[in-house]
C-alpha atoms as a PDB file:
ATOM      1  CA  UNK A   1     -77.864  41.758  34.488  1.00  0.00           C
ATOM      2  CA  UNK A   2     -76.660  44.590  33.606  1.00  0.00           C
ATOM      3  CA  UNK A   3     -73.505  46.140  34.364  1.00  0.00           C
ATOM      4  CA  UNK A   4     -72.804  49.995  35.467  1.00  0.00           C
ATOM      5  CA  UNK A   5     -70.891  51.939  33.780  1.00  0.00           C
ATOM      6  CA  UNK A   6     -67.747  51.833  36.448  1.00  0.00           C
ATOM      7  CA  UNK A   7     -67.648  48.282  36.610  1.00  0.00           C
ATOM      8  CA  UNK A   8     -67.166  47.927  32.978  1.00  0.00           C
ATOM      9  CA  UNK A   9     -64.799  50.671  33.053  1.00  0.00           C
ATOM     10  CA  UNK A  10     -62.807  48.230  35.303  1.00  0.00           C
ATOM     11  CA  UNK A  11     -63.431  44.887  33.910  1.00  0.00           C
ATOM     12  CA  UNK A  12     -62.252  45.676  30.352  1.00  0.00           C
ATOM     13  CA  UNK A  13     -58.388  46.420  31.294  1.00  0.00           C
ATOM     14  CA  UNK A  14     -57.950  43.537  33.460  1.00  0.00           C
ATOM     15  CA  UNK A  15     -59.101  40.911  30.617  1.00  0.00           C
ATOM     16  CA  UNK A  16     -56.264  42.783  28.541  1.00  0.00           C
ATOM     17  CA  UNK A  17     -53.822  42.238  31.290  1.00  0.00           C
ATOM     18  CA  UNK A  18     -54.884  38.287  31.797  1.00  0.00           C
ATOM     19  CA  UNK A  19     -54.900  38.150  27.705  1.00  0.00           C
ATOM     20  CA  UNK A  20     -51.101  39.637  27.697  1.00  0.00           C
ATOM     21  CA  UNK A  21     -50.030  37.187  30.381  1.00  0.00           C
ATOM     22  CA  UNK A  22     -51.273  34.411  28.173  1.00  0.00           C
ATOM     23  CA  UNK A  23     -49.209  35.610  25.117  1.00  0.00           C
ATOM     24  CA  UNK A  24     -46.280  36.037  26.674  1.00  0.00           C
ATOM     25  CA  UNK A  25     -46.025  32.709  28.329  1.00  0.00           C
ATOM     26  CA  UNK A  26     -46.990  31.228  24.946  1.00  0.00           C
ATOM     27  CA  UNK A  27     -43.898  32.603  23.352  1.00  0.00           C
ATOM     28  CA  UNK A  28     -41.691  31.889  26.027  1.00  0.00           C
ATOM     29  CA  UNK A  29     -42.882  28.385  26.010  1.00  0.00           C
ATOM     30  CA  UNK A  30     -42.359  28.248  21.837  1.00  0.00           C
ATOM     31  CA  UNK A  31     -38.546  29.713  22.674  1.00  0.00           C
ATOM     32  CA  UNK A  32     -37.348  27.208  25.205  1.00  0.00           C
ATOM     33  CA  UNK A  33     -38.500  24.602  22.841  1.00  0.00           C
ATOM     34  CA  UNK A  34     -36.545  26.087  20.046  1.00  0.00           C
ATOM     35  CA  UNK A  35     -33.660  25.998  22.686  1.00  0.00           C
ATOM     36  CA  UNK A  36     -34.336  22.451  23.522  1.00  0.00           C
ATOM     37  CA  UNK A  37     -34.412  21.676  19.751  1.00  0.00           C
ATOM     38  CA  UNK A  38     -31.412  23.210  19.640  1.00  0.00           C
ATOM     39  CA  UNK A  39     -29.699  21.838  21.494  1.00  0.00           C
ATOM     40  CA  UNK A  40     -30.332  18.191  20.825  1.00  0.00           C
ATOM     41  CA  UNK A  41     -29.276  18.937  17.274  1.00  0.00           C
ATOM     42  CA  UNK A  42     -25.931  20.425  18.665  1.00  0.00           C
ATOM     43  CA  UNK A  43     -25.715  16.888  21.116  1.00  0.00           C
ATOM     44  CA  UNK A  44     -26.305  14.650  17.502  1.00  0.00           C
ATOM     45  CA  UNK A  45     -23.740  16.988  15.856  1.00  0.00           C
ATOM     46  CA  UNK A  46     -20.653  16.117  18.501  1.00  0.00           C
ATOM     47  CA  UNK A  47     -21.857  12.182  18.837  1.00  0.00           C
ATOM     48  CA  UNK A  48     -21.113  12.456  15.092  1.00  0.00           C
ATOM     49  CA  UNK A  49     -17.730  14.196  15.606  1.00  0.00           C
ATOM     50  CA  UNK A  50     -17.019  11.801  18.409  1.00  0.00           C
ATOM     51  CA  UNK A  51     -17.504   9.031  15.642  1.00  0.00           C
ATOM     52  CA  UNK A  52     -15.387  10.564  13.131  1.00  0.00           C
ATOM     53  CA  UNK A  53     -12.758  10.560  15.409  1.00  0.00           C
ATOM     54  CA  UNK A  54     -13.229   6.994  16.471  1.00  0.00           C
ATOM     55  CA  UNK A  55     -13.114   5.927  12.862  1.00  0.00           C
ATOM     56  CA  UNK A  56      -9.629   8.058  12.362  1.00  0.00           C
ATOM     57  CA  UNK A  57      -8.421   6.541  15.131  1.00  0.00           C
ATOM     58  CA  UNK A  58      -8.420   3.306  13.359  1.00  0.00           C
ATOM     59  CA  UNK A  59      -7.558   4.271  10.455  1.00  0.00           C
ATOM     60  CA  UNK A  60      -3.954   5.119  12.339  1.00  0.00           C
ATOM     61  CA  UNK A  61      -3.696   1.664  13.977  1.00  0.00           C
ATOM     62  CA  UNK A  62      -3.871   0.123  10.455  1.00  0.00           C
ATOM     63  CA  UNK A  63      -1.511   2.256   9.252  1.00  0.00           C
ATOM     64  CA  UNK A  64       1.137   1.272  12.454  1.00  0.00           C
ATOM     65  CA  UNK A  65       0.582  -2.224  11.477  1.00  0.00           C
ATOM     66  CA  UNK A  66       1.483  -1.971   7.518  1.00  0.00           C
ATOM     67  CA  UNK A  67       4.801  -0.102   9.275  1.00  0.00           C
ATOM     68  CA  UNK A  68       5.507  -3.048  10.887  1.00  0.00           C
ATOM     69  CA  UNK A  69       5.510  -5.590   8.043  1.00  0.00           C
ATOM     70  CA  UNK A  70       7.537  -3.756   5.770  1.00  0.00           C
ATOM     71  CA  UNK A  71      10.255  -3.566   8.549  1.00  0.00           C
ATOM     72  CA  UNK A  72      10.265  -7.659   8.669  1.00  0.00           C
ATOM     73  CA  UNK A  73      10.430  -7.493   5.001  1.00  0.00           C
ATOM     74  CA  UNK A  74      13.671  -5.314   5.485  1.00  0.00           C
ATOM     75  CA  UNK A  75      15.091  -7.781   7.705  1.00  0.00           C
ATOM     76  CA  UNK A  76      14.507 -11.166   5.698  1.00  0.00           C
ATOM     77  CA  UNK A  77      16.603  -9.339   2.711  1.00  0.00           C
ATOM     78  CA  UNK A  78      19.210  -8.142   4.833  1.00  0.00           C
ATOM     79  CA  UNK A  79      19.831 -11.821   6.095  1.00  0.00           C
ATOM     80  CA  UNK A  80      20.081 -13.090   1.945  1.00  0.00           C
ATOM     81  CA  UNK A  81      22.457 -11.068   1.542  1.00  0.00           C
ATOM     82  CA  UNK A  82      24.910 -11.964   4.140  1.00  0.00           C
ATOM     83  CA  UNK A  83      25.278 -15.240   2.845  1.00  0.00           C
ATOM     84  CA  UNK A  84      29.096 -15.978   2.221  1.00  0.00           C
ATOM     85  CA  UNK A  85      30.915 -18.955   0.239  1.00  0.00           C
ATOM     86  CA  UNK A  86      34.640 -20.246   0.926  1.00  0.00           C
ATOM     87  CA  UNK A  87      36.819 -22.924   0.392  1.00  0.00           C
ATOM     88  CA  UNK A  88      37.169 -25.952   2.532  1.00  0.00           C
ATOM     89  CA  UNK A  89      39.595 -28.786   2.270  1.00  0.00           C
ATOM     90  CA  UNK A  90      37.059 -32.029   1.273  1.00  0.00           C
ATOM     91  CA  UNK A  91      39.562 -34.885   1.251  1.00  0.00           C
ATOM     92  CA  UNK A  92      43.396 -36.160   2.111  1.00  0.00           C
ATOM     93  CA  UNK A  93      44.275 -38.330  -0.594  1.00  0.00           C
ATOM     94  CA  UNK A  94      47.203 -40.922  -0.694  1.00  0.00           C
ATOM     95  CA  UNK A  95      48.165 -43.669  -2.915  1.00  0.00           C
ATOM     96  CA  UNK A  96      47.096 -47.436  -1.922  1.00  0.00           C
ATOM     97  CA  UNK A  97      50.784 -48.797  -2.145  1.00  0.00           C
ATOM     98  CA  UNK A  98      52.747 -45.287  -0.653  1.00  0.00           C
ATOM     99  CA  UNK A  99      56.379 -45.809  -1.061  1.00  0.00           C
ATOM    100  CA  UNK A 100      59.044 -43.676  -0.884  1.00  0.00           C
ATOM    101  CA  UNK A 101      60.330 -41.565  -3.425  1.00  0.00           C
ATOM    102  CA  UNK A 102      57.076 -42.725  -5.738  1.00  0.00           C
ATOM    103  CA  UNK A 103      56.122 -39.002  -6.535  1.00  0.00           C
ATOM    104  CA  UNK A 104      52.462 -39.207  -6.025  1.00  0.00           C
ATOM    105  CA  UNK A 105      50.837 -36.157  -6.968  1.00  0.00           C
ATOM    106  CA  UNK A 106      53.128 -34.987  -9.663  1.00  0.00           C
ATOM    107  CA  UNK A 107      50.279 -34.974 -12.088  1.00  0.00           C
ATOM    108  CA  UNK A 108      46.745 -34.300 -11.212  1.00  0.00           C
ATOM    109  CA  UNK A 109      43.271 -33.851 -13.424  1.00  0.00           C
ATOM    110  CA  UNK A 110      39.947 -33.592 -12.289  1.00  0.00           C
ATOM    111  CA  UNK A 111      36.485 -33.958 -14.103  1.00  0.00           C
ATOM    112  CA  UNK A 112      33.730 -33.357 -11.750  1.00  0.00           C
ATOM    113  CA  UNK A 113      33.599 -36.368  -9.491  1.00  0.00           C
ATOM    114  CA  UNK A 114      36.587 -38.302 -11.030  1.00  0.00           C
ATOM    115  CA  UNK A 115      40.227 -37.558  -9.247  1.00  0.00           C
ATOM    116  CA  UNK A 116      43.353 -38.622 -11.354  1.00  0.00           C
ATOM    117  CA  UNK A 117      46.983 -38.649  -9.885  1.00  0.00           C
ATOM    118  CA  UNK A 118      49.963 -39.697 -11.036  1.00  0.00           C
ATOM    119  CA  UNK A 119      52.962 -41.353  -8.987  1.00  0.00           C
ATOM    120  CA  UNK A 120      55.865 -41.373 -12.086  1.00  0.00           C
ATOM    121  CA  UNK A 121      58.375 -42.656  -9.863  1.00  0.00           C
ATOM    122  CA  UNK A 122      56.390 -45.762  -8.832  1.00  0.00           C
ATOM    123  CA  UNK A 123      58.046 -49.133  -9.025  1.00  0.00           C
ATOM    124  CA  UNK A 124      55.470 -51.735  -9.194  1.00  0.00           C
ATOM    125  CA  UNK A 125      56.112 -54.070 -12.793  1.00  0.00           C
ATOM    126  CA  UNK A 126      52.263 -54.582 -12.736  1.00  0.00           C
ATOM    127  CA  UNK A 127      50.896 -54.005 -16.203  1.00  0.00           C
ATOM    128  CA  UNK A 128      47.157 -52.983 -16.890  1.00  0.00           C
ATOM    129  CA  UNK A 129      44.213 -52.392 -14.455  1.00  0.00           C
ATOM    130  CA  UNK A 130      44.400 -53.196 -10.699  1.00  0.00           C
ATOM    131  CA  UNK A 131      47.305 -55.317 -11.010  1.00  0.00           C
ATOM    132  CA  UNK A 132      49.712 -56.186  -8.244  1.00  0.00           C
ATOM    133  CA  UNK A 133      50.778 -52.992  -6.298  1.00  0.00           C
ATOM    134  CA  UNK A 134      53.504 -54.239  -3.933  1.00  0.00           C
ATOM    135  CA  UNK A 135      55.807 -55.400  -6.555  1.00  0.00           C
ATOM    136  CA  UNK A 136      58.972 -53.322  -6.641  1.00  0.00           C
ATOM    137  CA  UNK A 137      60.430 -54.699  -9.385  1.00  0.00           C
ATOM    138  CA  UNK A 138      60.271 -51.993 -12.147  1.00  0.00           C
ATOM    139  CA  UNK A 139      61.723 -48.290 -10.006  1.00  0.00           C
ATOM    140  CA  UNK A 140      60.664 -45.697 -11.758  1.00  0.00           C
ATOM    141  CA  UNK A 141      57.938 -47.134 -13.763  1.00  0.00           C
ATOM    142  CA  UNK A 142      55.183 -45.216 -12.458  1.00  0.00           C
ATOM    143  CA  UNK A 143      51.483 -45.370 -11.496  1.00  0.00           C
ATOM    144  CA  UNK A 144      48.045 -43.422 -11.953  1.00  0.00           C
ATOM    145  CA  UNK A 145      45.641 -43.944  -8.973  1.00  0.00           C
ATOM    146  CA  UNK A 146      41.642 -43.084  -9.876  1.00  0.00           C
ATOM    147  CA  UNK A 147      39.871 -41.990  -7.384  1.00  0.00           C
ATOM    148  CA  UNK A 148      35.820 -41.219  -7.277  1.00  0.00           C
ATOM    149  CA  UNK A 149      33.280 -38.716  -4.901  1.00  0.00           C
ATOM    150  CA  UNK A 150      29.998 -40.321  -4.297  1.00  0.00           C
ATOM    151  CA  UNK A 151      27.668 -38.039  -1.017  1.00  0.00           C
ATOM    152  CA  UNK A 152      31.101 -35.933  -0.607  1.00  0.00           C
ATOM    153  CA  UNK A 153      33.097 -39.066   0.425  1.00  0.00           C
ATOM    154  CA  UNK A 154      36.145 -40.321  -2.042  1.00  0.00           C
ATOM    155  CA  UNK A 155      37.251 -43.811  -2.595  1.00  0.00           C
ATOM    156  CA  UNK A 156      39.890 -45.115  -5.265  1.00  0.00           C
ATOM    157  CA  UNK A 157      38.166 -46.615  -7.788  1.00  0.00           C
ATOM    158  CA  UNK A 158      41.244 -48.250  -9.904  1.00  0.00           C
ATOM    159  CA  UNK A 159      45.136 -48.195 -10.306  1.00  0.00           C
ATOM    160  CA  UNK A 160      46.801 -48.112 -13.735  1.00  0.00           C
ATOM    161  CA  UNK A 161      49.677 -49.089 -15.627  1.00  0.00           C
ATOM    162  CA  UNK A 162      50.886 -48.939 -18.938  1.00  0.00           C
ATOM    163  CA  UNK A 163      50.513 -52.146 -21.215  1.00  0.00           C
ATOM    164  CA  UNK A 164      54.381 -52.087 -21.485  1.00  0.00           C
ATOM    165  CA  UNK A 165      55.752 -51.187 -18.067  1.00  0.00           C
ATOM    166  CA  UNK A 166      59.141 -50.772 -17.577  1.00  0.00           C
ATOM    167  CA  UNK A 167      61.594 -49.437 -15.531  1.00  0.00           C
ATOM    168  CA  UNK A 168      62.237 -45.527 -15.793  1.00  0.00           C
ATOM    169  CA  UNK A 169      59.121 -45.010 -18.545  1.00  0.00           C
ATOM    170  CA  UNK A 170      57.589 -42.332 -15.663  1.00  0.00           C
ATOM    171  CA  UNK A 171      54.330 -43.361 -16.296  1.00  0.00           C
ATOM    172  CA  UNK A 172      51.957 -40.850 -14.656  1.00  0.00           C
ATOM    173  CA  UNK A 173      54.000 -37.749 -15.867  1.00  0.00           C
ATOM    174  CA  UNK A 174      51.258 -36.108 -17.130  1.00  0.00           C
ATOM    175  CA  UNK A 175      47.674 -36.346 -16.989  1.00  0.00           C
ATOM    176  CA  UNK A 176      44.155 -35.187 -18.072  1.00  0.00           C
ATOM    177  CA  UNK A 177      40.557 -36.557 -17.663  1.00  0.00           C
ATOM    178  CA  UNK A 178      37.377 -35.577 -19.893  1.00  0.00           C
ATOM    179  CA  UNK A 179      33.759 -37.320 -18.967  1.00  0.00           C
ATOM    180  CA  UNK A 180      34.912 -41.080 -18.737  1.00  0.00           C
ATOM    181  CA  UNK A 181      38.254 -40.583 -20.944  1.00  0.00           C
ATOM    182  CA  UNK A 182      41.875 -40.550 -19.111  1.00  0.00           C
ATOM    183  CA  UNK A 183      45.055 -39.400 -21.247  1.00  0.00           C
ATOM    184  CA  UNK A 184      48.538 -40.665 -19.143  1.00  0.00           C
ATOM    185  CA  UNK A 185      52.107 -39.297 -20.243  1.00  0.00           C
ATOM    186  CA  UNK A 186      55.141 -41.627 -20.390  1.00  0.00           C
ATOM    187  CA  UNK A 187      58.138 -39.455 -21.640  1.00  0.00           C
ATOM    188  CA  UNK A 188      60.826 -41.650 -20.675  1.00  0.00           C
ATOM    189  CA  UNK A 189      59.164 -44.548 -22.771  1.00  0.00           C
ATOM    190  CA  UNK A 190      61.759 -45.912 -25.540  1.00  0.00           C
ATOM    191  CA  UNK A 191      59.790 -47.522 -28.303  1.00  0.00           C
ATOM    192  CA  UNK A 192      60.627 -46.455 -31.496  1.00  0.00           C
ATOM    193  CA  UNK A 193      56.874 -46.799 -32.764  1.00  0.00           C
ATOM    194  CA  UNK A 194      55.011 -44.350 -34.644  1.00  0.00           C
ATOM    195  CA  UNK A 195      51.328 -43.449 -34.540  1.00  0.00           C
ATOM    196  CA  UNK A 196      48.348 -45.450 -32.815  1.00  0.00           C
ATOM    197  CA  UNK A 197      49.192 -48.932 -31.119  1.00  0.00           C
ATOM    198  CA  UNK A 198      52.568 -49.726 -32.721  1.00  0.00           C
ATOM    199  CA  UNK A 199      54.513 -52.011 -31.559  1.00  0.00           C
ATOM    200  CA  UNK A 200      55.118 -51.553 -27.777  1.00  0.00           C
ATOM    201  CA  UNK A 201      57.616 -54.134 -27.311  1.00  0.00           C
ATOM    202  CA  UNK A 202      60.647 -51.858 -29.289  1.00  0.00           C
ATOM    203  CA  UNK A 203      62.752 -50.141 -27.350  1.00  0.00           C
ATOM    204  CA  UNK A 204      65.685 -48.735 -30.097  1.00  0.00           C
ATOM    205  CA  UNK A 205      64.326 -44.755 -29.244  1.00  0.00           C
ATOM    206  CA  UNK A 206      65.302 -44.271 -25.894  1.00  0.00           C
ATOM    207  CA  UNK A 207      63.477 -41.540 -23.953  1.00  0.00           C
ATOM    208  CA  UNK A 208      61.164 -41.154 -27.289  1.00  0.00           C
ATOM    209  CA  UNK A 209      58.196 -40.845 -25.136  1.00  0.00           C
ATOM    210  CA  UNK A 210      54.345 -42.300 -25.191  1.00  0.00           C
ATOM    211  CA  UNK A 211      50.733 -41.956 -24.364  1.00  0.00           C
ATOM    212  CA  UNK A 212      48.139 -44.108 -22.873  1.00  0.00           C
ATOM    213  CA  UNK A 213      44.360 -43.335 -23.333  1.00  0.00           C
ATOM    214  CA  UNK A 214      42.273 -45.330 -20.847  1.00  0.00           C
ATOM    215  CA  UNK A 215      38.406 -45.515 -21.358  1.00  0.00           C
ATOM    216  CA  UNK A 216      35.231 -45.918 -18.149  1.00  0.00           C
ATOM    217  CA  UNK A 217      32.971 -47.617 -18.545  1.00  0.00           C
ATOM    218  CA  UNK A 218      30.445 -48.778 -15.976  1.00  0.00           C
ATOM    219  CA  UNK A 219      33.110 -48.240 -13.983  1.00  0.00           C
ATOM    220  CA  UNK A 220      35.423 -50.199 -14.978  1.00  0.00           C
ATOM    221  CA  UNK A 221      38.757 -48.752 -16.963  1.00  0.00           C
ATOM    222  CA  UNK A 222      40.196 -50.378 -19.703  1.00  0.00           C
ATOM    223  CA  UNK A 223      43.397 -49.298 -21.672  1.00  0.00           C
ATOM    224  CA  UNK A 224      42.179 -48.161 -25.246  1.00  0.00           C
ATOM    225  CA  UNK A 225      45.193 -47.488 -27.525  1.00  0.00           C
ATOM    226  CA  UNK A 226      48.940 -46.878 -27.163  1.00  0.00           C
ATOM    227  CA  UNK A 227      50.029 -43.246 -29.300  1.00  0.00           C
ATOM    228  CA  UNK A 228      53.254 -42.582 -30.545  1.00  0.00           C
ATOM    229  CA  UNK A 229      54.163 -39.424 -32.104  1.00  0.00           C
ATOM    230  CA  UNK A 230      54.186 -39.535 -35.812  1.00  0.00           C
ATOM    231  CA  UNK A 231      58.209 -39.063 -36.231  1.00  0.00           C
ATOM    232  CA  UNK A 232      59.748 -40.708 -33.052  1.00  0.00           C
ATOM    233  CA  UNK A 233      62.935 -40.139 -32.121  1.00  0.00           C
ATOM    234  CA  UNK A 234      65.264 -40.291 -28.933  1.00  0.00           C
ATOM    235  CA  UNK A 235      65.137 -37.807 -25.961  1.00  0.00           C
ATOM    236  CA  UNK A 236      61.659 -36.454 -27.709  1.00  0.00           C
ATOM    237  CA  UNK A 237      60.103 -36.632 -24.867  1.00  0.00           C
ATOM    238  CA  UNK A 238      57.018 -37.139 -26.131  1.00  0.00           C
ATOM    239  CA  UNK A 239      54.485 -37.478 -23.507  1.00  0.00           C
ATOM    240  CA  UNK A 240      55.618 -34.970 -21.157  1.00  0.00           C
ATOM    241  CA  UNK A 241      52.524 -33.034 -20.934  1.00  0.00           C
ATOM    242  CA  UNK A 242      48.473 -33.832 -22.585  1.00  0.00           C
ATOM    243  CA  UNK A 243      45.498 -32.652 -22.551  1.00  0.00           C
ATOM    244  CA  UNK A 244      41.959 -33.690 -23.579  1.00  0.00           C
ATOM    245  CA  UNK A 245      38.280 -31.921 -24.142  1.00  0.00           C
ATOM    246  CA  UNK A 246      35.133 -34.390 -25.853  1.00  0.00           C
ATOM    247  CA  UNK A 247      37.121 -36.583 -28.524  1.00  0.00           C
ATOM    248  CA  UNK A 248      40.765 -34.447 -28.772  1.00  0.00           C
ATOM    249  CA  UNK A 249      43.548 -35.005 -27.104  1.00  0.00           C
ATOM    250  CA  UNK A 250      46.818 -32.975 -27.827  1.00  0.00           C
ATOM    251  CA  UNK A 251      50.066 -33.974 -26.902  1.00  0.00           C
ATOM    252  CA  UNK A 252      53.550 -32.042 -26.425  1.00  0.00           C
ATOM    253  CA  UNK A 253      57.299 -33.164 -26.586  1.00  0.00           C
ATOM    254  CA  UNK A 254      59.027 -30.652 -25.321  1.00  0.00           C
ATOM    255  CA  UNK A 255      62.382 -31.295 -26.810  1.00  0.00           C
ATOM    256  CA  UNK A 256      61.271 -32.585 -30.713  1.00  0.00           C
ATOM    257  CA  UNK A 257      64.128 -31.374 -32.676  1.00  0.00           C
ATOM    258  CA  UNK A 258      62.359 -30.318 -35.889  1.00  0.00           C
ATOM    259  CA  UNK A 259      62.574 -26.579 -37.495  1.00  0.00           C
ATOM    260  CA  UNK A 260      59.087 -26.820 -39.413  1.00  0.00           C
ATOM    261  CA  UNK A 261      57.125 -24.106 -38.796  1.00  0.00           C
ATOM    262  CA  UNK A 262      53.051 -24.004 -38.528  1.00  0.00           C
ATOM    263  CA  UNK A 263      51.028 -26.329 -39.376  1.00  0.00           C
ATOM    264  CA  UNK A 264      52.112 -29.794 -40.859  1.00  0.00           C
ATOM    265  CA  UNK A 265      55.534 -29.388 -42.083  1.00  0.00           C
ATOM    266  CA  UNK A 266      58.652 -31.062 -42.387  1.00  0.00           C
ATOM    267  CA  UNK A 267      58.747 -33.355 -39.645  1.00  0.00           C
ATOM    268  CA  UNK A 268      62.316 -35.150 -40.696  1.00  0.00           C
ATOM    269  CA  UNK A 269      64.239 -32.207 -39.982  1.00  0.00           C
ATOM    270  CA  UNK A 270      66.351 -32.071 -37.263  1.00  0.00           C
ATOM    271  CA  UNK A 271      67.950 -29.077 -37.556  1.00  0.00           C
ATOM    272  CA  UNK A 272      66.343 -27.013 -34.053  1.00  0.00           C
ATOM    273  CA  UNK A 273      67.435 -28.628 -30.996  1.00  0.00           C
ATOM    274  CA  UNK A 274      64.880 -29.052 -28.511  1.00  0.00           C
ATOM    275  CA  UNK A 275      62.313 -26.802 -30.580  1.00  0.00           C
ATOM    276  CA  UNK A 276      59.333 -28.690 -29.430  1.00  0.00           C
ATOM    277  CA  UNK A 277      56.143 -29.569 -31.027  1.00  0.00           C
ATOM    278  CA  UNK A 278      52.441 -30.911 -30.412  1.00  0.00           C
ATOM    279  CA  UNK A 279      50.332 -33.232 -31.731  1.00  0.00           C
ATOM    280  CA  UNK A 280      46.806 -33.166 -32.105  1.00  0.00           C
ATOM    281  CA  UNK A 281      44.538 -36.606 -31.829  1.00  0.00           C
ATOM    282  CA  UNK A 282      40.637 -37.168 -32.313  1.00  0.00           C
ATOM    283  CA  UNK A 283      38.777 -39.894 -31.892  1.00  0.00           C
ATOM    284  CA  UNK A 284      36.077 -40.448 -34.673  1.00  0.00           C
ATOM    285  CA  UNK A 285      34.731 -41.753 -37.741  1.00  0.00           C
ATOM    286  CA  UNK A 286      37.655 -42.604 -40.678  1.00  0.00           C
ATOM    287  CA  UNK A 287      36.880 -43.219 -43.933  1.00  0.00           C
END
């Protein structure tokens, strides 16, 4: 077939016009699917931002909660602290015999859970450990009353007299208690005895003075020696106060006339009225 020459002159320009139609749709088609592309990236951008906040979001509520434990912490140390300590009365102690004008209470000692008084104006004529309390035969004698603590509770565990009790020897004028050792003051006593367990039955040096040294064991008390001072002499007063720590005891008379000065001197001289002097004991190996 063959064409003429005006309708190829027509032909020719609209196969141009159908090819530009083509073209252009192609690249419209290749933009919006750049677009598209686009903007699905930009979508899995913010779900990722919309994790990262999640995750912070967390990160906060654990921090809220470590807030909260250190304020408990706070409060358990503030209640430590407001702990307070004061002093109660534990006990109201009297003597098992109470009489009148017995003085219980004018000496006291104390060694953990042991309780010593002393009642120097007690009368009883007892002599020793436990022995009859409601004779009045001896006024003045006095008394030392022993009293324990067992769970907070006390109880009196003995009552003591001297191993020479007599009337107006004010047994119980002084006191003092180490461990299981008890030191008891006489200073009215009137032997005229010197040192350790002299003869108790002597009564030329009145108001000389004596101590009694009492020894637990088990819990039972037994009297272990009778001291004298080494120079004994009327109105010494020897007695009137002791003291004790381990295996020494010390022992004052108040009134001891000597003028010696120190340590050890010249106990014969009489020569300072009412000077005063001590005397140190131990209890230990002699050779």
């Amino acid at each position: 077939m063959r064409l003429s020459s005006r309708s190829s002159g027509a032909f020719f320009p609209a196969v141009l016009a159908v090819l530009w139609v083509l073209l252009a749709f192609g690249s419209c088609s290749k933009d919006q699917k750049d677009e598209s592309d686009a903007s699905a990236t930009d979508s899995d951008t913010d779900s990722d931002d919309d994790v990262d906040t999640d995750v912070d979001t967390d990160t906060d509520t654990d921090s809220d909660t470590d807030t909260d434990t250190d304020t408990d912490t706070d409060t358990d140390t503030d209640t430590d602290t407001e702990l307070t300590q004061e002093w109660l009365q534990q006990a109201y102690v009297k003597a098992s015999n109470t009489g009148a004008d017995d003085f219980f209470g004018r000496a006291v000692a104390v060694s953990v859970d042991t309780l010593v008084i002393g009642a120097c104006h007690e009368g009883s004529s007892a002599v020793g450990i436990d022995g009859d309390q409601s004779d009045e035969n001896a006024n003045g004698a006095g008394a030392v009353y022993v009293f324990v603590r067992s769970e907070g509770v006390w109880a009196q565990q003995a009552y003591l007299k001297a191993s020479n009790t007599e009337s107006l020897d004010i047994f119980g004028r002084s006191v003092a208690i180490s461990g299981d050792t008890l030191v008891v003051g006489a200073d009215n006593e009137d032997s005229s005895a010197v040192g350790v367990d002299g003869d108790q039955t002597d009564n030329s040096a009145d108001m000389s003075g004596a101590a009694y040294v009492f020894v637990r064991d088990g819990g039972v008390w037994v009297q272990q020696v009778y001291v004298k001072a080494s120079n004994s002499e009327e109105g010494d007063l020897f007695g009137q106060s002791v003291a004790i720590s381990g295996d020494t005891v010390v022992i004052g008379a108040s009134v001891e006339d000597s003028n010696a000065t120190g340590i050890d001197g010249d106990q014969s001289d009489n020569s300072a009225q009412s000077a005063g002097a001590a005397y140190v004991f131990f209890f230990g190996s002699v050779e």
